[in-house]
C-alpha atoms as a PDB file:
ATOM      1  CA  UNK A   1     -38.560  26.329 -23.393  1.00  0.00           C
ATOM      2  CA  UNK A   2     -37.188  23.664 -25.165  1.00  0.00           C
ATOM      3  CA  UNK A   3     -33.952  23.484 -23.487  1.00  0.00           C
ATOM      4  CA  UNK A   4     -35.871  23.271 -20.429  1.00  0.00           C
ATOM      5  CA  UNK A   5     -38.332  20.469 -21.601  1.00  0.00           C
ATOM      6  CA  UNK A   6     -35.264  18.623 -22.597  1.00  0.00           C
ATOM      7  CA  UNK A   7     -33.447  19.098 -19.595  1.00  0.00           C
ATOM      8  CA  UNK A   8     -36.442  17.848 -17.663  1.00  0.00           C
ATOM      9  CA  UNK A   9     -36.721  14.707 -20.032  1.00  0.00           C
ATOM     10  CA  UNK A  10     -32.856  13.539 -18.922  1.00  0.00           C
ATOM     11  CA  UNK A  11     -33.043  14.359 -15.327  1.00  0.00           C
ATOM     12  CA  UNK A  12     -36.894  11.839 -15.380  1.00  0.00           C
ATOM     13  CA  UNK A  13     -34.710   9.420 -17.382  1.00  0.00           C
ATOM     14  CA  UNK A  14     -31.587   9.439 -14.938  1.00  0.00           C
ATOM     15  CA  UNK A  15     -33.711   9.375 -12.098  1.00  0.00           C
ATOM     16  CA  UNK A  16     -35.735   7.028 -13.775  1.00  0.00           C
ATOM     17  CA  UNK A  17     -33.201   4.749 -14.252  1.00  0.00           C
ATOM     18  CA  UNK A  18     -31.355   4.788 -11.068  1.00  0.00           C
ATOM     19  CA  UNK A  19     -34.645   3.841  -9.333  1.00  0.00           C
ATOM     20  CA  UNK A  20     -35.010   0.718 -11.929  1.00  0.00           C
ATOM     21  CA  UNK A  21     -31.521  -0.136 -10.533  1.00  0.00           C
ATOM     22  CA  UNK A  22     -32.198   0.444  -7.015  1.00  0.00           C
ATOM     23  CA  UNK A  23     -35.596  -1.529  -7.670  1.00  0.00           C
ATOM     24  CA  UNK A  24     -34.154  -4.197  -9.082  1.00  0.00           C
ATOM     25  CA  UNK A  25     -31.843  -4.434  -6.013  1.00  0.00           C
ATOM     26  CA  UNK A  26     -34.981  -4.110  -3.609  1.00  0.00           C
ATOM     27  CA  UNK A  27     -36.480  -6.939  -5.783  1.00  0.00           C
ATOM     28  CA  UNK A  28     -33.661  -9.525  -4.926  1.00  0.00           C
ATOM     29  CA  UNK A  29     -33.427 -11.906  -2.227  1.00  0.00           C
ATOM     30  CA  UNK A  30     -31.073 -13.714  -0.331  1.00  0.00           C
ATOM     31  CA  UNK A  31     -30.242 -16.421  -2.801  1.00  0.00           C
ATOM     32  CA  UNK A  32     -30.367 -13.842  -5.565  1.00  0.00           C
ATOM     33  CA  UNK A  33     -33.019 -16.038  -7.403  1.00  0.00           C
ATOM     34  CA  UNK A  34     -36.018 -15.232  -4.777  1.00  0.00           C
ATOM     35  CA  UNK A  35     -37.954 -11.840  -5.872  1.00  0.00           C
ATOM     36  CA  UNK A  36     -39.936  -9.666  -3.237  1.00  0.00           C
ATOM     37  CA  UNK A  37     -42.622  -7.411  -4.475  1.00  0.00           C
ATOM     38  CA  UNK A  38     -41.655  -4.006  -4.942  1.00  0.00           C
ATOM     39  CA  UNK A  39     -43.693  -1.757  -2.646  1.00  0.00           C
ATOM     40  CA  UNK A  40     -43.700   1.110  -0.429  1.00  0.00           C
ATOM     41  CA  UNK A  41     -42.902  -1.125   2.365  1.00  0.00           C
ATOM     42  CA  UNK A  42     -40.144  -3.034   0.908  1.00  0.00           C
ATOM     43  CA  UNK A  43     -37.848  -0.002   0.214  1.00  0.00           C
ATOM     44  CA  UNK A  44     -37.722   0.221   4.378  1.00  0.00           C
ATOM     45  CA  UNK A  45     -37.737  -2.727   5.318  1.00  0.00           C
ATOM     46  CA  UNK A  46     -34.015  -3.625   6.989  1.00  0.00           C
ATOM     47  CA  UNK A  47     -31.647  -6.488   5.986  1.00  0.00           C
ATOM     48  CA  UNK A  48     -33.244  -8.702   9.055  1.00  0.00           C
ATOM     49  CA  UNK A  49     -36.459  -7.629   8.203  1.00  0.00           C
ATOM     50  CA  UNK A  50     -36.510  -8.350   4.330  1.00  0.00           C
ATOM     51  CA  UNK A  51     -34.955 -11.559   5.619  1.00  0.00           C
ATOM     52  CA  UNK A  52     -38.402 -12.286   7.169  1.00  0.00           C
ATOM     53  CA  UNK A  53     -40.590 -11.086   4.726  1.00  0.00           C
ATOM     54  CA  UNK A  54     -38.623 -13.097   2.170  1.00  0.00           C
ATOM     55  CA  UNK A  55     -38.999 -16.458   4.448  1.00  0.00           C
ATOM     56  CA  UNK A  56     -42.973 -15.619   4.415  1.00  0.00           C
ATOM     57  CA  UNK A  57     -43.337 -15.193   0.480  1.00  0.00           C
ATOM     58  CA  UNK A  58     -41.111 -18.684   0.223  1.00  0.00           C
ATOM     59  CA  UNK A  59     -43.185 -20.228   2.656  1.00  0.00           C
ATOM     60  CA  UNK A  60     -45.872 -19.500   0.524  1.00  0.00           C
ATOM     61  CA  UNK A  61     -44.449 -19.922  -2.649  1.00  0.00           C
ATOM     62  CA  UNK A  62     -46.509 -23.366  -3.640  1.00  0.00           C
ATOM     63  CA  UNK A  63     -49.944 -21.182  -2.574  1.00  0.00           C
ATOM     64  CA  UNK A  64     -48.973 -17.975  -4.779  1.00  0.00           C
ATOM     65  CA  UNK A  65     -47.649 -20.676  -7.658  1.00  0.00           C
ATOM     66  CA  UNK A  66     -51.037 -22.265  -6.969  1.00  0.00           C
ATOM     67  CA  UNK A  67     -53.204 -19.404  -7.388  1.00  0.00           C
ATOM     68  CA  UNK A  68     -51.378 -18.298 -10.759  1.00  0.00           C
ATOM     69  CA  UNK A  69     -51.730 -21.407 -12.280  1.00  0.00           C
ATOM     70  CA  UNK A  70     -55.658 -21.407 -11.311  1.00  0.00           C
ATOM     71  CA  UNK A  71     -56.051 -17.856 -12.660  1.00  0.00           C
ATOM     72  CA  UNK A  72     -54.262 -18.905 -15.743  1.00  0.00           C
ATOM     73  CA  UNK A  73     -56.483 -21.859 -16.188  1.00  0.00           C
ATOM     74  CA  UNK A  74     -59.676 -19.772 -15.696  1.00  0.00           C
ATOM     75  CA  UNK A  75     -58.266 -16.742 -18.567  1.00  0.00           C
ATOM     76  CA  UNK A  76     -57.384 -19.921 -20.687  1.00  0.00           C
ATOM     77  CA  UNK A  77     -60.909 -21.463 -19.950  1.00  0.00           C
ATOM     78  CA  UNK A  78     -62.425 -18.326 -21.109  1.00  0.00           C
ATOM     79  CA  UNK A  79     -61.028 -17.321 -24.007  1.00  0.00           C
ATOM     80  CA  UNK A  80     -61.203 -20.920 -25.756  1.00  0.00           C
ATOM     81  CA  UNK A  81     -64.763 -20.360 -24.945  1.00  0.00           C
ATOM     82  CA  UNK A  82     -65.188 -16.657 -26.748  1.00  0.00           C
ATOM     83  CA  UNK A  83     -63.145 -18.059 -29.735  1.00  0.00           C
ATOM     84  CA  UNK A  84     -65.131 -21.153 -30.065  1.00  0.00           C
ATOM     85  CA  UNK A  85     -67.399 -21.826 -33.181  1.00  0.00           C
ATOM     86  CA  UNK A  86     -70.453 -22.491 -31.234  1.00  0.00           C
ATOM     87  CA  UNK A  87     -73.182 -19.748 -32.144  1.00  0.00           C
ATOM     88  CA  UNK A  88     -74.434 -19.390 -29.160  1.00  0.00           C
ATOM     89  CA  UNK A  89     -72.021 -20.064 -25.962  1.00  0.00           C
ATOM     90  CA  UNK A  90     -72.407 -19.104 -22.191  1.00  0.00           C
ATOM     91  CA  UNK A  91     -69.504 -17.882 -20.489  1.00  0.00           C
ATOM     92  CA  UNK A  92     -70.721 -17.412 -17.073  1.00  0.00           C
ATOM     93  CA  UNK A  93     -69.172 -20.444 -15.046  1.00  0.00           C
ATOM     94  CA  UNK A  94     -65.616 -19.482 -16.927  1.00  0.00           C
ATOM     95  CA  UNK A  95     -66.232 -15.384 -15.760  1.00  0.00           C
ATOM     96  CA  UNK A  96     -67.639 -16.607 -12.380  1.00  0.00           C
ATOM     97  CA  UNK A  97     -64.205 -18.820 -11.958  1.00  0.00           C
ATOM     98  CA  UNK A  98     -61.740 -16.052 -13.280  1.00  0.00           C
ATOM     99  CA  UNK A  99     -63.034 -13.926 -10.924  1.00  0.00           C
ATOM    100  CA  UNK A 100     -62.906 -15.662  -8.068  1.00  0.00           C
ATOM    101  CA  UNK A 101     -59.185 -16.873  -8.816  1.00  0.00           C
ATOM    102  CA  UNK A 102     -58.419 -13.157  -9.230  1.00  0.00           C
ATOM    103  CA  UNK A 103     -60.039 -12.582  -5.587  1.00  0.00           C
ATOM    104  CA  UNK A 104     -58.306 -14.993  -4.113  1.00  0.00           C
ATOM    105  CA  UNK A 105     -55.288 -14.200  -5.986  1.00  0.00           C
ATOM    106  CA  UNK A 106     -55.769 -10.224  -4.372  1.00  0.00           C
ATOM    107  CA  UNK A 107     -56.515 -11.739  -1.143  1.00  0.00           C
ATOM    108  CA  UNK A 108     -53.022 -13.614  -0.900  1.00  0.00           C
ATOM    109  CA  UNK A 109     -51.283 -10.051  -1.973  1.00  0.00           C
ATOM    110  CA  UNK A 110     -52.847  -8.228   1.324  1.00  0.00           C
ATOM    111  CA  UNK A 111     -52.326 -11.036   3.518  1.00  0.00           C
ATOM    112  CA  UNK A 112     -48.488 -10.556   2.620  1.00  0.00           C
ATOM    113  CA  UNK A 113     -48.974  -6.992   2.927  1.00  0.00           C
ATOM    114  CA  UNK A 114     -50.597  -7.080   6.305  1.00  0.00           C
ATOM    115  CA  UNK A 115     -48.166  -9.126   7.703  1.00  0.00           C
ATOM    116  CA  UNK A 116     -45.258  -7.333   5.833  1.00  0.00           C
ATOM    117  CA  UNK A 117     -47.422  -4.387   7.747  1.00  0.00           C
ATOM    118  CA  UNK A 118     -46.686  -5.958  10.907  1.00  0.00           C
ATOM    119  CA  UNK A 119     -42.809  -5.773  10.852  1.00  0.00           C
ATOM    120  CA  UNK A 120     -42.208  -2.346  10.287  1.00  0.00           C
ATOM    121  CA  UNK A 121     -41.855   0.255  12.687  1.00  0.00           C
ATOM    122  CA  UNK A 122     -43.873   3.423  13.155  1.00  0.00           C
ATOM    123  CA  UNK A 123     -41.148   5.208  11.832  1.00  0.00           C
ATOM    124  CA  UNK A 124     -40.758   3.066   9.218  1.00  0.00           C
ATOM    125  CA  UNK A 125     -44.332   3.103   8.035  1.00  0.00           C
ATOM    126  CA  UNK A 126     -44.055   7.105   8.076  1.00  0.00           C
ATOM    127  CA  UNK A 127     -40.927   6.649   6.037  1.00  0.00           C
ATOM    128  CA  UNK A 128     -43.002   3.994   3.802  1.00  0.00           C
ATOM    129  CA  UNK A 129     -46.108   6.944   3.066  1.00  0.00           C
ATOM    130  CA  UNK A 130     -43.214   9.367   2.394  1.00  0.00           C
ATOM    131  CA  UNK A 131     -41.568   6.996  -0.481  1.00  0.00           C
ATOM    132  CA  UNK A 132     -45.088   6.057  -1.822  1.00  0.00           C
ATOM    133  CA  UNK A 133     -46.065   9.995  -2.174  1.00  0.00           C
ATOM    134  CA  UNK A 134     -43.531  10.537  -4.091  1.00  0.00           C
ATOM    135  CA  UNK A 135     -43.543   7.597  -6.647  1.00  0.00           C
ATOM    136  CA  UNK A 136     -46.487   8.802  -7.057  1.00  0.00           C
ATOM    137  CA  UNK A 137     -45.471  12.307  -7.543  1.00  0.00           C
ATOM    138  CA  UNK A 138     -42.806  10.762 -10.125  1.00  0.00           C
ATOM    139  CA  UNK A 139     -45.866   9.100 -12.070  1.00  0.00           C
ATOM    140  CA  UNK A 140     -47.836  11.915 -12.149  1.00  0.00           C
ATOM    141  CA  UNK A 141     -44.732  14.001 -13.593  1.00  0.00           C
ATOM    142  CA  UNK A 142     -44.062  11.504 -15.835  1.00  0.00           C
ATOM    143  CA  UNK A 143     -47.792  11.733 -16.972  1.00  0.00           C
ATOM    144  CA  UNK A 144     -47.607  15.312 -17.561  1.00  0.00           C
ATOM    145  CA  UNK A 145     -44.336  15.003 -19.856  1.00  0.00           C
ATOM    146  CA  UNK A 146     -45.743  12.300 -22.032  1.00  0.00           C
ATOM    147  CA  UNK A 147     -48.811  14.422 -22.090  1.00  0.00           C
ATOM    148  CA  UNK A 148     -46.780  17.480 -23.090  1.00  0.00           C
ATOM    149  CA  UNK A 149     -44.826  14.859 -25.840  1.00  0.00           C
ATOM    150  CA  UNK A 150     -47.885  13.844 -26.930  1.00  0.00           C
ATOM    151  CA  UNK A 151     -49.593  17.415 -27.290  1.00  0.00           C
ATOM    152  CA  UNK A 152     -46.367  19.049 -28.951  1.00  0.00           C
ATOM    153  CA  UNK A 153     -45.797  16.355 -31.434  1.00  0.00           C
ATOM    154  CA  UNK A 154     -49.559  16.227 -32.180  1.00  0.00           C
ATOM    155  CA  UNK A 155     -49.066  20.039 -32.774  1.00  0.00           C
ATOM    156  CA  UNK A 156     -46.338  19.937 -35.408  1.00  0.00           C
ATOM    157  CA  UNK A 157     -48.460  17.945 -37.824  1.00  0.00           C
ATOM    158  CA  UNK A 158     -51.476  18.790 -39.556  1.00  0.00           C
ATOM    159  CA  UNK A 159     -55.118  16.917 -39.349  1.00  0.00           C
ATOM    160  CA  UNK A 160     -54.118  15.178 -42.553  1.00  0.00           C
ATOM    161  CA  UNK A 161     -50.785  13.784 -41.563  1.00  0.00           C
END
């Protein structure tokens, strides 16, 4: 059992690993400085077609760069406000702002999805379901062994340890 626990372990690792790599080499752009969003539909996508996708996300580099900084300013805004010394302080304008930076922040994400949507083929987008199954098959086995980690290592020691 342990032998095949361990065996299991490497083989996640490995394959771990080699997708980091192959992520990593998804991730890059033309220019080698550009990054693309790792998703289901980027692992398709073909050399022409991650050429597209990466002229979109630069022609909308100064909006995305935009809505970071405004998210970043409305997390800042609230938390000087929680640490502040007042005694009695309202935070609703700073939530009300953080949220709606993070709204439009999601809303820029599936715009660039849609439209990322848009170049694939059929095929392609069957191809895309089939990759995202089984990261997420990969997840959930990775869940399991930490879980099994967790419960074995919580099993050699006693309540007092």
């Amino acid at each position: 059992m342990t032998r095949k626990l361990l065996l299991t372990i490497v083989l996640a690792a490995s394959g771990v690993a080699a997708f980091g790599a192959a992520a990593r080499a998804f991730h890059e752009g033309p220019s080698g400085h550009e990054r693309l969003t790792m998703t289901p539909f980027t692992a398709v996508l073909r050399p022409e077609q991650k050429q597209a996708l990466f002229s979109m996300v630069k022609a909308d580099r100064e909006k995305v760069h935009s809505l970071r900084w405004q998210l970043h300013t409305a997390r800042e805004a609230l938390i000087d406000k929680l640490i502040s010394t007042d005694a009695s302080i309202d935070v609703s304008k700073e939530v009300a702002d953080l949220k709606a930076a993070q709204a439009a922040m999601i809303d820029e994400r599936v715009a660039i999805a849609l439209a990322t949507r848009k170049l694939l083929s059929p095929q392609q987008l069957k191809d895309a379901a089939a990759f995202h199954a089984k990261l997420k098959d990969l997840h959930q086995q990775e869940a399991a062994l930490l879980q099994q980690i967790e419960g074995k290592s919580g099993a050699d020691q006693g309540p007092d340890e």
